[in-house]
Protein backbone atom coordinates (compact mmCIF):
# COMPACT_ATOMS: atom_id res chain seq x y z
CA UNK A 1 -16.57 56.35 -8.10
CA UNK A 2 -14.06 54.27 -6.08
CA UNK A 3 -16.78 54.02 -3.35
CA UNK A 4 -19.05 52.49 -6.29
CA UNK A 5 -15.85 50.37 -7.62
CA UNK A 6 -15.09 48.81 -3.87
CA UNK A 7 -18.84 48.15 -3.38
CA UNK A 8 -19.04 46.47 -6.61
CA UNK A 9 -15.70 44.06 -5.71
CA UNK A 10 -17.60 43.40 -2.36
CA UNK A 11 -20.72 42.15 -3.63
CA UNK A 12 -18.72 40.12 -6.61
CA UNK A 13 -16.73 38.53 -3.65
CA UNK A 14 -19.87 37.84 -1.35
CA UNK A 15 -21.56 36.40 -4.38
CA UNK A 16 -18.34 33.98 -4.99
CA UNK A 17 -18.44 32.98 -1.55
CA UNK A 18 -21.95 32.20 -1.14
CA UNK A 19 -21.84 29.98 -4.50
CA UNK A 20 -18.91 28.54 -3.39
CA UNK A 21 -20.51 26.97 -0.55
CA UNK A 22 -23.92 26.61 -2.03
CA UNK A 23 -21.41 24.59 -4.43
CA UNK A 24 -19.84 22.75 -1.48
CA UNK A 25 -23.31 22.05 0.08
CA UNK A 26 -25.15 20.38 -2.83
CA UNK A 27 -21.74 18.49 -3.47
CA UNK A 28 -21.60 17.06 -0.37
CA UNK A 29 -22.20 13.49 0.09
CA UNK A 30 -21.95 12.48 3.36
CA UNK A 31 -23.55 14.52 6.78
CA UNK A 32 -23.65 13.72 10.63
CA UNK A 33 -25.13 16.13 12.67
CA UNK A 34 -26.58 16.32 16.55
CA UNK A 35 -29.14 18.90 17.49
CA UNK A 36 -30.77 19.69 20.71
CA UNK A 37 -33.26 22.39 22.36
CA UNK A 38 -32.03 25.89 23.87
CA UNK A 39 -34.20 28.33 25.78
CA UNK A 40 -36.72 26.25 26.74
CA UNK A 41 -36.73 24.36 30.40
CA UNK A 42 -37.34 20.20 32.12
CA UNK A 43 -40.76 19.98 33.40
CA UNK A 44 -40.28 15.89 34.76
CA UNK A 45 -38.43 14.35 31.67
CA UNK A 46 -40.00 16.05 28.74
CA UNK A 47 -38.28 19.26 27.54
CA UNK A 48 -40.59 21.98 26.94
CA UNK A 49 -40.59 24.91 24.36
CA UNK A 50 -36.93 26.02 23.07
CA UNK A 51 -35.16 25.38 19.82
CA UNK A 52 -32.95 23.39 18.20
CA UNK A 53 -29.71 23.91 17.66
CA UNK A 54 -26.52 22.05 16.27
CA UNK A 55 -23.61 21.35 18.29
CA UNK A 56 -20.34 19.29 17.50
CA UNK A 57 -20.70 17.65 21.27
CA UNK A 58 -23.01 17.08 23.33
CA UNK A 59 -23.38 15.78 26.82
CA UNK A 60 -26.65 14.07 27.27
CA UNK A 61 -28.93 15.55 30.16
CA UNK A 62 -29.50 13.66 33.14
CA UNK A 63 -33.51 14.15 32.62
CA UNK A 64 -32.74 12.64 29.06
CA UNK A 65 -35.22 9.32 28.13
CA UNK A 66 -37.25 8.34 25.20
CA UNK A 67 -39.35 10.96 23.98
CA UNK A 68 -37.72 13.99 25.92
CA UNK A 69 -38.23 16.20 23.15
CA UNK A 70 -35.20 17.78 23.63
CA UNK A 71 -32.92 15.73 20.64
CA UNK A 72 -33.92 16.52 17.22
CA UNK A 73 -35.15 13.19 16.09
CA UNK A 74 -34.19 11.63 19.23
CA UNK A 75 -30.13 11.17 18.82
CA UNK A 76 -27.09 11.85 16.80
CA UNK A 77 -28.13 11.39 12.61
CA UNK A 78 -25.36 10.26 9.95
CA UNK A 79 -25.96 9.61 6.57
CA UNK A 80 -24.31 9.47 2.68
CA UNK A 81 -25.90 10.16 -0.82
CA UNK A 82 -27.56 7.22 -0.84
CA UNK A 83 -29.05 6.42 2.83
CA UNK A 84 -29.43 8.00 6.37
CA UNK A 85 -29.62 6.86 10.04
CA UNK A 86 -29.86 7.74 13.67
CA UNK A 87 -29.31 6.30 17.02
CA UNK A 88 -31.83 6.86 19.17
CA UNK A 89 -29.51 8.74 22.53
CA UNK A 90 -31.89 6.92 25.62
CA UNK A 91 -31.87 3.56 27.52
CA UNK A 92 -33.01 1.95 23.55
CA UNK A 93 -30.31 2.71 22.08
CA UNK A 94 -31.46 1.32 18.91
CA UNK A 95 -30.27 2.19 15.35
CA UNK A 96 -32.89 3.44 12.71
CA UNK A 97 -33.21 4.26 9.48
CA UNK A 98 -34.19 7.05 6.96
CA UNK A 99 -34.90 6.00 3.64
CA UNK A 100 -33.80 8.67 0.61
CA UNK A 101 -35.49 9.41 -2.51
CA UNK A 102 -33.03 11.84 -3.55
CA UNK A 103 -28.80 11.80 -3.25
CA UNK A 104 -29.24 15.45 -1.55
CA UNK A 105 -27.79 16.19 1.96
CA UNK A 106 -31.11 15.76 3.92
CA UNK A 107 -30.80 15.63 7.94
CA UNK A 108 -30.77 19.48 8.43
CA UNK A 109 -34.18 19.72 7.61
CA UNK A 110 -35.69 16.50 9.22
CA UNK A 111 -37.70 16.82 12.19
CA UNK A 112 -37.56 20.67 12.08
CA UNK A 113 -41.05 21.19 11.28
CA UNK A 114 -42.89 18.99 14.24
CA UNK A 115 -41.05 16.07 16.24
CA UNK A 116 -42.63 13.03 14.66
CA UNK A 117 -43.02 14.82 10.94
CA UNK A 118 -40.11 12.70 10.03
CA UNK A 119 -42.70 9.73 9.95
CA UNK A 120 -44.42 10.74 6.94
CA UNK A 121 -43.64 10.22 3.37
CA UNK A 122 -41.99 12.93 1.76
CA UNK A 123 -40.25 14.55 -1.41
CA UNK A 124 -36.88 13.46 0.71
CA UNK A 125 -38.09 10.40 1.86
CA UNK A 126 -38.49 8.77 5.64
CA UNK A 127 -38.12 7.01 8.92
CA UNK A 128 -38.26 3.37 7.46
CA UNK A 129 -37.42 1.15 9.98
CA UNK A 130 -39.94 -0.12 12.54
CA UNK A 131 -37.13 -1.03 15.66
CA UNK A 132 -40.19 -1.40 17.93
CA UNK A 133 -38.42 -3.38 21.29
CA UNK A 134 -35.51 -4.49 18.78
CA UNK A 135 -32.47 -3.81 18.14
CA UNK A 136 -32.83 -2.03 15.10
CA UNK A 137 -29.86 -2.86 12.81
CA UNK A 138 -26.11 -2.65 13.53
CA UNK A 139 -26.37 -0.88 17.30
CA UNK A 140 -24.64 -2.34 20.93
CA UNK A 141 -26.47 -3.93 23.43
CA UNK A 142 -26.01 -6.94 25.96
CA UNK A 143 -27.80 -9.96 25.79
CA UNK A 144 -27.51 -12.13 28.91
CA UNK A 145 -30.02 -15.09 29.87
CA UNK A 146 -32.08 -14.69 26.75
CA UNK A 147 -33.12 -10.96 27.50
CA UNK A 148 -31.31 -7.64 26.23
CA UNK A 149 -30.03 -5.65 29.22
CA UNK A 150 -30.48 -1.68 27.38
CA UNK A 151 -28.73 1.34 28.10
CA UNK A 152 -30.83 1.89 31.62
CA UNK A 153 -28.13 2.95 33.56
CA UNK A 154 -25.45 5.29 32.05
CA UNK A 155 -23.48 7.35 34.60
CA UNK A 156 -23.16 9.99 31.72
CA UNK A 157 -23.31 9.90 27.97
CA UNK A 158 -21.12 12.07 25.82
CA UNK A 159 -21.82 12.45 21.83
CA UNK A 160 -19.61 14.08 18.89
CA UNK A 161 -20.44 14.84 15.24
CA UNK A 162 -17.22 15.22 12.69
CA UNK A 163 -17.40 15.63 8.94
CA UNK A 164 -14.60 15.93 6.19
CA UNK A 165 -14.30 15.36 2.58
CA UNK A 166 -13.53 11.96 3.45
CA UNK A 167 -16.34 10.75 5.41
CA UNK A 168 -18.55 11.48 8.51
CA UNK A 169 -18.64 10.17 12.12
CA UNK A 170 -20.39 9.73 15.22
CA UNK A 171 -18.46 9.10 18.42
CA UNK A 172 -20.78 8.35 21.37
CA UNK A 173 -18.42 7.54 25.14
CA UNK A 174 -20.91 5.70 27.32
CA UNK A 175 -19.30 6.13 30.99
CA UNK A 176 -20.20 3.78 33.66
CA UNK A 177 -22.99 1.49 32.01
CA UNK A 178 -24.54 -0.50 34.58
CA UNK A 179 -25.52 -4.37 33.41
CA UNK A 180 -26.00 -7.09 36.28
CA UNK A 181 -22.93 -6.78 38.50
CA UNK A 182 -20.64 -5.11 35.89
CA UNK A 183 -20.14 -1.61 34.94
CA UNK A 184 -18.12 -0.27 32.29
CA UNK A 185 -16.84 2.58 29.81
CA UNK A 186 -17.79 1.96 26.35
CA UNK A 187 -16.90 3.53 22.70
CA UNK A 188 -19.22 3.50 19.62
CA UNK A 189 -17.87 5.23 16.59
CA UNK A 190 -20.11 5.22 13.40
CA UNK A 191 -18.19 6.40 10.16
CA UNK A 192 -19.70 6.58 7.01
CA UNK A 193 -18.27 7.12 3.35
CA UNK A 194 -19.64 8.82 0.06
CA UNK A 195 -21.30 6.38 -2.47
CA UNK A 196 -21.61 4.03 0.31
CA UNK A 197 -24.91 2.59 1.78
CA UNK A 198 -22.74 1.15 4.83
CA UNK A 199 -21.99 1.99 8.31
CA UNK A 200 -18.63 1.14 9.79
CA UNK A 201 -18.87 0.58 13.69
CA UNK A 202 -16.09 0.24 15.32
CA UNK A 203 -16.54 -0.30 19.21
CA UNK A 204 -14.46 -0.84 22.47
CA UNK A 205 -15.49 -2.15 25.68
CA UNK A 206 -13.43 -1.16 28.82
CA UNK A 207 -13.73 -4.51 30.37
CA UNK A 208 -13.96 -8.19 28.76
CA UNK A 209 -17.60 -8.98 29.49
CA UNK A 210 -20.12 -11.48 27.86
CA UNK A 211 -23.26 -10.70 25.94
CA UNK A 212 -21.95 -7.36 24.39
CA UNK A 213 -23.74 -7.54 20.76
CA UNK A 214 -25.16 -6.32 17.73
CA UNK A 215 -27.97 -7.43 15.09
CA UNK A 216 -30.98 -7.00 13.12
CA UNK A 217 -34.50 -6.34 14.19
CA UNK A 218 -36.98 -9.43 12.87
CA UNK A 219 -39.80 -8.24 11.11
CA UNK A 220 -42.43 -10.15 9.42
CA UNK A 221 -42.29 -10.98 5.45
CA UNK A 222 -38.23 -11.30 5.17
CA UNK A 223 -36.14 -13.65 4.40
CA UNK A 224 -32.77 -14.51 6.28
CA UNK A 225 -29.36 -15.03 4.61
CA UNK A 226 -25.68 -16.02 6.09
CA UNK A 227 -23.03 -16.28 3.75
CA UNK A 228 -19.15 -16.68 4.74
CA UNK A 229 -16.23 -15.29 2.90
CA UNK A 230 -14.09 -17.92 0.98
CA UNK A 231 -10.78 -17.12 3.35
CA UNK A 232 -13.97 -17.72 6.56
CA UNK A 233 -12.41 -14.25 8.02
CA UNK A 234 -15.81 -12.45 7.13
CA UNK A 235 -19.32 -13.40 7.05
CA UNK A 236 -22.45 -11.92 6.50
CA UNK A 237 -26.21 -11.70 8.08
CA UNK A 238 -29.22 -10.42 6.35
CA UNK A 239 -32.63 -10.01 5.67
CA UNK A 240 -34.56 -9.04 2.85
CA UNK A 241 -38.51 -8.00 2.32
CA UNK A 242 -41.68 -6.27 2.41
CA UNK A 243 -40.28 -5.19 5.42
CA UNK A 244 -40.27 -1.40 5.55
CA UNK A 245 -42.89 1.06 7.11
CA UNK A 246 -44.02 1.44 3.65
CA UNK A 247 -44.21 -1.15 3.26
CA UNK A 248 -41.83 -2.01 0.38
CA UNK A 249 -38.76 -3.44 -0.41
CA UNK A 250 -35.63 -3.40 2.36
CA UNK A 251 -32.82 -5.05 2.93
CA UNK A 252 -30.95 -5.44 6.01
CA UNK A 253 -27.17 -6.87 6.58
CA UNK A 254 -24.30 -7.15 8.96
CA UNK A 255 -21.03 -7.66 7.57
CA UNK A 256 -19.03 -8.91 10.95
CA UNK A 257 -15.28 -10.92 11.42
CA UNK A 258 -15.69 -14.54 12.38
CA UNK A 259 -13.03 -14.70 14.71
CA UNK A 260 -14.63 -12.28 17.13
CA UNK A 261 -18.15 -13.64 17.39
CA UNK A 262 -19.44 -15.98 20.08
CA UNK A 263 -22.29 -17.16 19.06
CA UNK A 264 -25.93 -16.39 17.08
CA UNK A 265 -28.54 -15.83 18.78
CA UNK A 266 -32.45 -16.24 17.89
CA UNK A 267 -34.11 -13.81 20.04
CA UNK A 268 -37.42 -13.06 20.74
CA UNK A 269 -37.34 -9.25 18.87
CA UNK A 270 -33.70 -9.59 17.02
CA UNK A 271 -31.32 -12.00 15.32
CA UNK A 272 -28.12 -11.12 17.22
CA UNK A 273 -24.52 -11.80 17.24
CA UNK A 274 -22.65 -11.82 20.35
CA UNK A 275 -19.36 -10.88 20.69
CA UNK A 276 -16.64 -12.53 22.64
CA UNK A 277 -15.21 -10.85 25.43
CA UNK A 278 -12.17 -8.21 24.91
CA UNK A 279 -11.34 -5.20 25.24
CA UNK A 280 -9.92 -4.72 22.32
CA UNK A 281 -11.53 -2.34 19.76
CA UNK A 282 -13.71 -4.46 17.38
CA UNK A 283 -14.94 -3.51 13.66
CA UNK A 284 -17.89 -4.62 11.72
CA UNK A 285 -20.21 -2.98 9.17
CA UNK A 286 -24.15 -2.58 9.22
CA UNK A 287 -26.42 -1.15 6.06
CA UNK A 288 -29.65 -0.81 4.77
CA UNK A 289 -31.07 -0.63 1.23
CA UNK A 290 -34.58 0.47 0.04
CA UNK A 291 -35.77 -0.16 -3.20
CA UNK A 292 -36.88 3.53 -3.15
CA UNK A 293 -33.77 5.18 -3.12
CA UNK A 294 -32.14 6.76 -6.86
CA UNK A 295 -30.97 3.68 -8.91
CA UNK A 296 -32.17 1.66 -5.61
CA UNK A 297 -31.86 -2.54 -5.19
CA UNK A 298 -35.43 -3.71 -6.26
CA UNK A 299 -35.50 -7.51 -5.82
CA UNK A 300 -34.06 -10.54 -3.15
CA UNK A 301 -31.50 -11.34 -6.25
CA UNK A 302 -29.79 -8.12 -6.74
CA UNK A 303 -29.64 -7.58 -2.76
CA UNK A 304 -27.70 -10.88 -2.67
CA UNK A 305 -25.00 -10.12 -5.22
CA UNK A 306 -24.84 -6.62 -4.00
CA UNK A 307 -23.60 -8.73 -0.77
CA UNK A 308 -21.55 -11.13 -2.06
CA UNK A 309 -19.54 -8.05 -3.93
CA UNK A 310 -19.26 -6.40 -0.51
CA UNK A 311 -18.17 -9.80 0.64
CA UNK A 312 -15.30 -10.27 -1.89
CA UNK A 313 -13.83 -7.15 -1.18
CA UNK A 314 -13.66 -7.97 2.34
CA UNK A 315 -12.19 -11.24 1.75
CA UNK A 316 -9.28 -9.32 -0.57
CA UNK A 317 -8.76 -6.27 1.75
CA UNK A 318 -9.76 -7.10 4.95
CA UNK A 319 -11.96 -3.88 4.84
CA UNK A 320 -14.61 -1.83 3.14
């Protein structure tokens, strides 16, 4: 009988437990995650056979490119209830974007079933964002004599996940990136918040160089919008259009300070902002919004005063 009794109290407990975190895992609103292959081997630069596997760091192989096959949807993935992105972990190192058609935690399961699977349409959504040779929207590169240097030569690449209540983050520590005659250390933290469509990115060069920026991939059938905060501290660039993979409806913006911008620039693949030289650690803010996602922004208007609320804010607190 007091076998029966202490089996009973186990398998009340266990059943607690496990609705306790299915609880915790369907309240959840915010998810980064990095996964890579185990048990398989490098033939050349592709990774072959294996499975993935989460980790909370990760130092990026020396074999690693585009297309290794050896990064679950090619980099470190963050997301909230409302959106989801990824940085692809190579020489691009482009920002993308997942469009959600439901507030559910989603990255755990994308890319599982076939590398590229991500691609198609699904209950949860999809990869959105064409970056093709752009920027994609809100990532680091250098832009120097009107072409964008890349990530070709890292001396090694180091890449943490962290989540809380609060929010989730990406940390990525490039070490020793190679660009004309200068080579430096540089810090990318991506943090983003529940309810929130927006990415905070804070980032910190070692060394004061020129040409360190961010921006937005062009795509046909947008629309571009700059709007300045009434105190001038904060501005915004956008786009707005027919221009996801859909295609549909997708917005695009970059929330940056004025004071530590350079310059514009009109490139060939990107609208960009350069940064001026420091070494300081530097914060702006990068989204996206599809008309697809749950209570989603479905025209040019409401994308604007969605913007100019963000804006305000901004202009009151200095900060999202």
């Amino acid at each position: 009988m007091k076998k029966k009794l202490v089996l009973v109290v186990f398998l009340s407990t266990v059943s607690v437990q496990f609705h306790s975190m299915l609880s915790q895992s369907i309240n959840q609103k915010t998810y980064a995650e990095v996964s890579v292959k185990e048990g398989g081997k490098w033939e050349g630069r592709k990774y072959i056979g294996g499975t993935f596997k989460n980790v909370q760091k990760l130092k990026l192989a020396p074999e690693h490119t585009d297309h290794s096959f050896d990064i679950r949807y090619e980099g470190p993935g963050w997301e909230s209830n409302q959106i989801g992105y990824r940085l692809y972990l190579d020489w691009r190192n482009a920002i993308d974007i997942f469009g959600k058609k439901t507030e559910n935690i989603i990255l755990p399961n994308v890319g599982q079933d076939g590398f590229d699977s991500y691609h198609e349409m699904s209950d949860w959504g999809s990869d959105i964002l064409k970056a093709g040779k752009g920027i994609g929207i809100g990532s680091i590169d250098r832009y120097l004599n009107n072409e964008r240097l890349h990530f070709y030569a890292v001396d090694s690449t180091f890449a943490t996940v962290a989540n809380t209540a609060k929010n989730s983050v990406v940390k990525v520590n490039y070490f020793g990136w190679k660009t004309t005659s200068d080579k430096i250390n540089f810090t990318s933290e991506l943090t983003i918040s529940p309810d929130q469509r927006y990415t905070k990115h804070r980032i910190q060069p070692s060394k004061a160089i020129a040409g360190i920026c961010t921006g937005i991939v062009k795509q046909k059938n947008t629309e571009v919008y700059r709007k300045q905060s009434a105190n001038k501290k904060w501005a915004y660039l956008a786009t707005y259009g027919k221009q996801s993979l859909v295609p549909d409806q997708l917005g695009m913006a970059i929330f940056y300070q004025t004071a530590t911008i350079e310059k514009e620039e009109d490139a060939e693949f990107d609208y960009l902002l350069l940064f001026k030289p420091t070494t300081k650690a530097v914060d702006f803010y990068f989204l996206g919004a599809w008309e697809q996602e749950p209570n989603g922004i479905k025209s040019k208007e409401a994308f604007i005063t969605y913007l100019d609320e963000k804006l305000k804010v901004l202009n009151r607190n200095n900060n999202l």
